[in-house]
C-alpha atoms as a PDB file:
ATOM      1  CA  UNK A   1       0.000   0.000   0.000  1.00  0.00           C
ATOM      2  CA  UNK A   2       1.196   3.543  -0.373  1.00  0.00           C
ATOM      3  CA  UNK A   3       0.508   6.203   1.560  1.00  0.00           C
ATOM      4  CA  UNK A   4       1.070   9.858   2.335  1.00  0.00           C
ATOM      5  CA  UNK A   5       3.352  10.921   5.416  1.00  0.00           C
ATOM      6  CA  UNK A   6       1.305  13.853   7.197  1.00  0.00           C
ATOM      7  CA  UNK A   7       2.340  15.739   9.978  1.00  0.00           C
ATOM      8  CA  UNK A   8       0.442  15.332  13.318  1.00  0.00           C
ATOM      9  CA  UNK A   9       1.717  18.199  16.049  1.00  0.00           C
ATOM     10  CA  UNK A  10       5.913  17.483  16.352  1.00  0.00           C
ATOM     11  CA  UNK A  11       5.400  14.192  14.373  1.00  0.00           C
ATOM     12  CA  UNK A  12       4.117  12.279  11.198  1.00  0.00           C
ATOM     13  CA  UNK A  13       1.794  10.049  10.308  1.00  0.00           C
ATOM     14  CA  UNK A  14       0.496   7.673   7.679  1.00  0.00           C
ATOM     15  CA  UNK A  15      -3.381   7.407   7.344  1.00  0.00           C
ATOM     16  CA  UNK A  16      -4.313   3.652   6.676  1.00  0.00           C
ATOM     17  CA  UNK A  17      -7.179   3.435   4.214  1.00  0.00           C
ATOM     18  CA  UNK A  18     -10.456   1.837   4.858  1.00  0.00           C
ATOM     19  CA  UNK A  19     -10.433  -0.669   2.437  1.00  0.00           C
ATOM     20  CA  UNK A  20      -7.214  -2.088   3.904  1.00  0.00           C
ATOM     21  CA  UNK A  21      -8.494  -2.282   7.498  1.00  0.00           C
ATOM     22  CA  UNK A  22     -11.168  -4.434   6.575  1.00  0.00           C
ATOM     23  CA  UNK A  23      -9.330  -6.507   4.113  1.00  0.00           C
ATOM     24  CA  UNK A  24      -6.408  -6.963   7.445  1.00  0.00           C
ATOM     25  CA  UNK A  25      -9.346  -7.017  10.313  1.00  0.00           C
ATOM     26  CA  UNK A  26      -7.702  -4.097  12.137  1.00  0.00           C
ATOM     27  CA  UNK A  27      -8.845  -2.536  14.894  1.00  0.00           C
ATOM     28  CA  UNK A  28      -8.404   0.355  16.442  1.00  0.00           C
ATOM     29  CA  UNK A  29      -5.363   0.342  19.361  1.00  0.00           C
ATOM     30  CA  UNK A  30      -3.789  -2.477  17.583  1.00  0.00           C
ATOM     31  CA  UNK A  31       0.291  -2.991  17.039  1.00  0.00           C
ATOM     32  CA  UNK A  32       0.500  -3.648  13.301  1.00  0.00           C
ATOM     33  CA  UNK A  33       3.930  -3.404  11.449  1.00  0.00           C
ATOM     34  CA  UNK A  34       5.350  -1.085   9.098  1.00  0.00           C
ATOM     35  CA  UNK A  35       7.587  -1.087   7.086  1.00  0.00           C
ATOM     36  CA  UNK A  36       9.304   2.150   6.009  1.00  0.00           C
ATOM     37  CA  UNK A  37      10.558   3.290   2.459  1.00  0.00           C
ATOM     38  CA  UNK A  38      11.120   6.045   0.382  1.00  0.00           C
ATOM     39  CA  UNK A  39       8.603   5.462  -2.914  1.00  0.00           C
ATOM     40  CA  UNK A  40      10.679   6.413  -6.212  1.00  0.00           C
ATOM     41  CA  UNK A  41      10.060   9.280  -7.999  1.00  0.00           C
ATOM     42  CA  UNK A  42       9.109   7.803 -11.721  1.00  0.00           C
ATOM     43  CA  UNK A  43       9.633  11.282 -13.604  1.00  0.00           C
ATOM     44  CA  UNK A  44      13.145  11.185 -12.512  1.00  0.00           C
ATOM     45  CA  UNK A  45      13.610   8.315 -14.110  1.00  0.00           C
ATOM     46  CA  UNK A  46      12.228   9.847 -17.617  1.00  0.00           C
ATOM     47  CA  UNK A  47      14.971   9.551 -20.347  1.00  0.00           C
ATOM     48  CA  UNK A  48      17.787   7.840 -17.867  1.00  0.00           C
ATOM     49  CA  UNK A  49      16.693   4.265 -19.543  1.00  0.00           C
ATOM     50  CA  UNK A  50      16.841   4.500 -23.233  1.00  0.00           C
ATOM     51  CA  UNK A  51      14.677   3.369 -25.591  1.00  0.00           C
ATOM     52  CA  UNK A  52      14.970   3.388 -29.743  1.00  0.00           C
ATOM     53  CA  UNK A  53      12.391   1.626 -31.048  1.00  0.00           C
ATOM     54  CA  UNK A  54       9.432   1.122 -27.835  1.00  0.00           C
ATOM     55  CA  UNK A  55       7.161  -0.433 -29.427  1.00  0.00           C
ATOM     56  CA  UNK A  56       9.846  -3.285 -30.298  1.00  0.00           C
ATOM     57  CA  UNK A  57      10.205  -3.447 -26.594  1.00  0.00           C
ATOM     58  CA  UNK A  58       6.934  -3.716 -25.905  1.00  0.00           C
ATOM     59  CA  UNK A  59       6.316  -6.184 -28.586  1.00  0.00           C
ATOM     60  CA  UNK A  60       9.199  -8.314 -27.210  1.00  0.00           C
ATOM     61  CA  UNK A  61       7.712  -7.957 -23.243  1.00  0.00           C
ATOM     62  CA  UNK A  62       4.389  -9.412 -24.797  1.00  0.00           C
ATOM     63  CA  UNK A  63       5.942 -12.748 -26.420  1.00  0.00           C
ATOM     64  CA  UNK A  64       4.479 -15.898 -24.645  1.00  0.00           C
ATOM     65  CA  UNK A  65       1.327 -13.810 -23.338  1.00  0.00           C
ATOM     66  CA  UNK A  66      -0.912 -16.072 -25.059  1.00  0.00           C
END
């Protein structure tokens, strides 16, 4: 799941969306883990991985889909 850090008072916190609490069963005042990570940032990735011909690549990705 993603999630946005928001700051509560002198800390942060991550809001846990509904859907996932009733998928997990959570309640409220329960430990549950977390585990923290920087998501990447896709537009800084634009134009570091070239591509000539994408649709080739794309073509090639699909082989065996069938």
């Amino acid at each position: 799941m993603n999630a946005k850090l928001k700051r509560w008072g002198n800390s942060y916190g991550v809001v846990v969306p509904k859907e996932v609490v009733e998928k997990e069963g959570l309640r409220e005042g329960e430990v549950v883990e977390v585990i923290v990570r920087k998501a990447i940032d896709v537009k800084r990735l634009y134009g570091k991985y070239p591509f000539k011909d994408l649709q080739a690549q794309k073509e090639k990705m699909r082989e065996g889909w069938e």
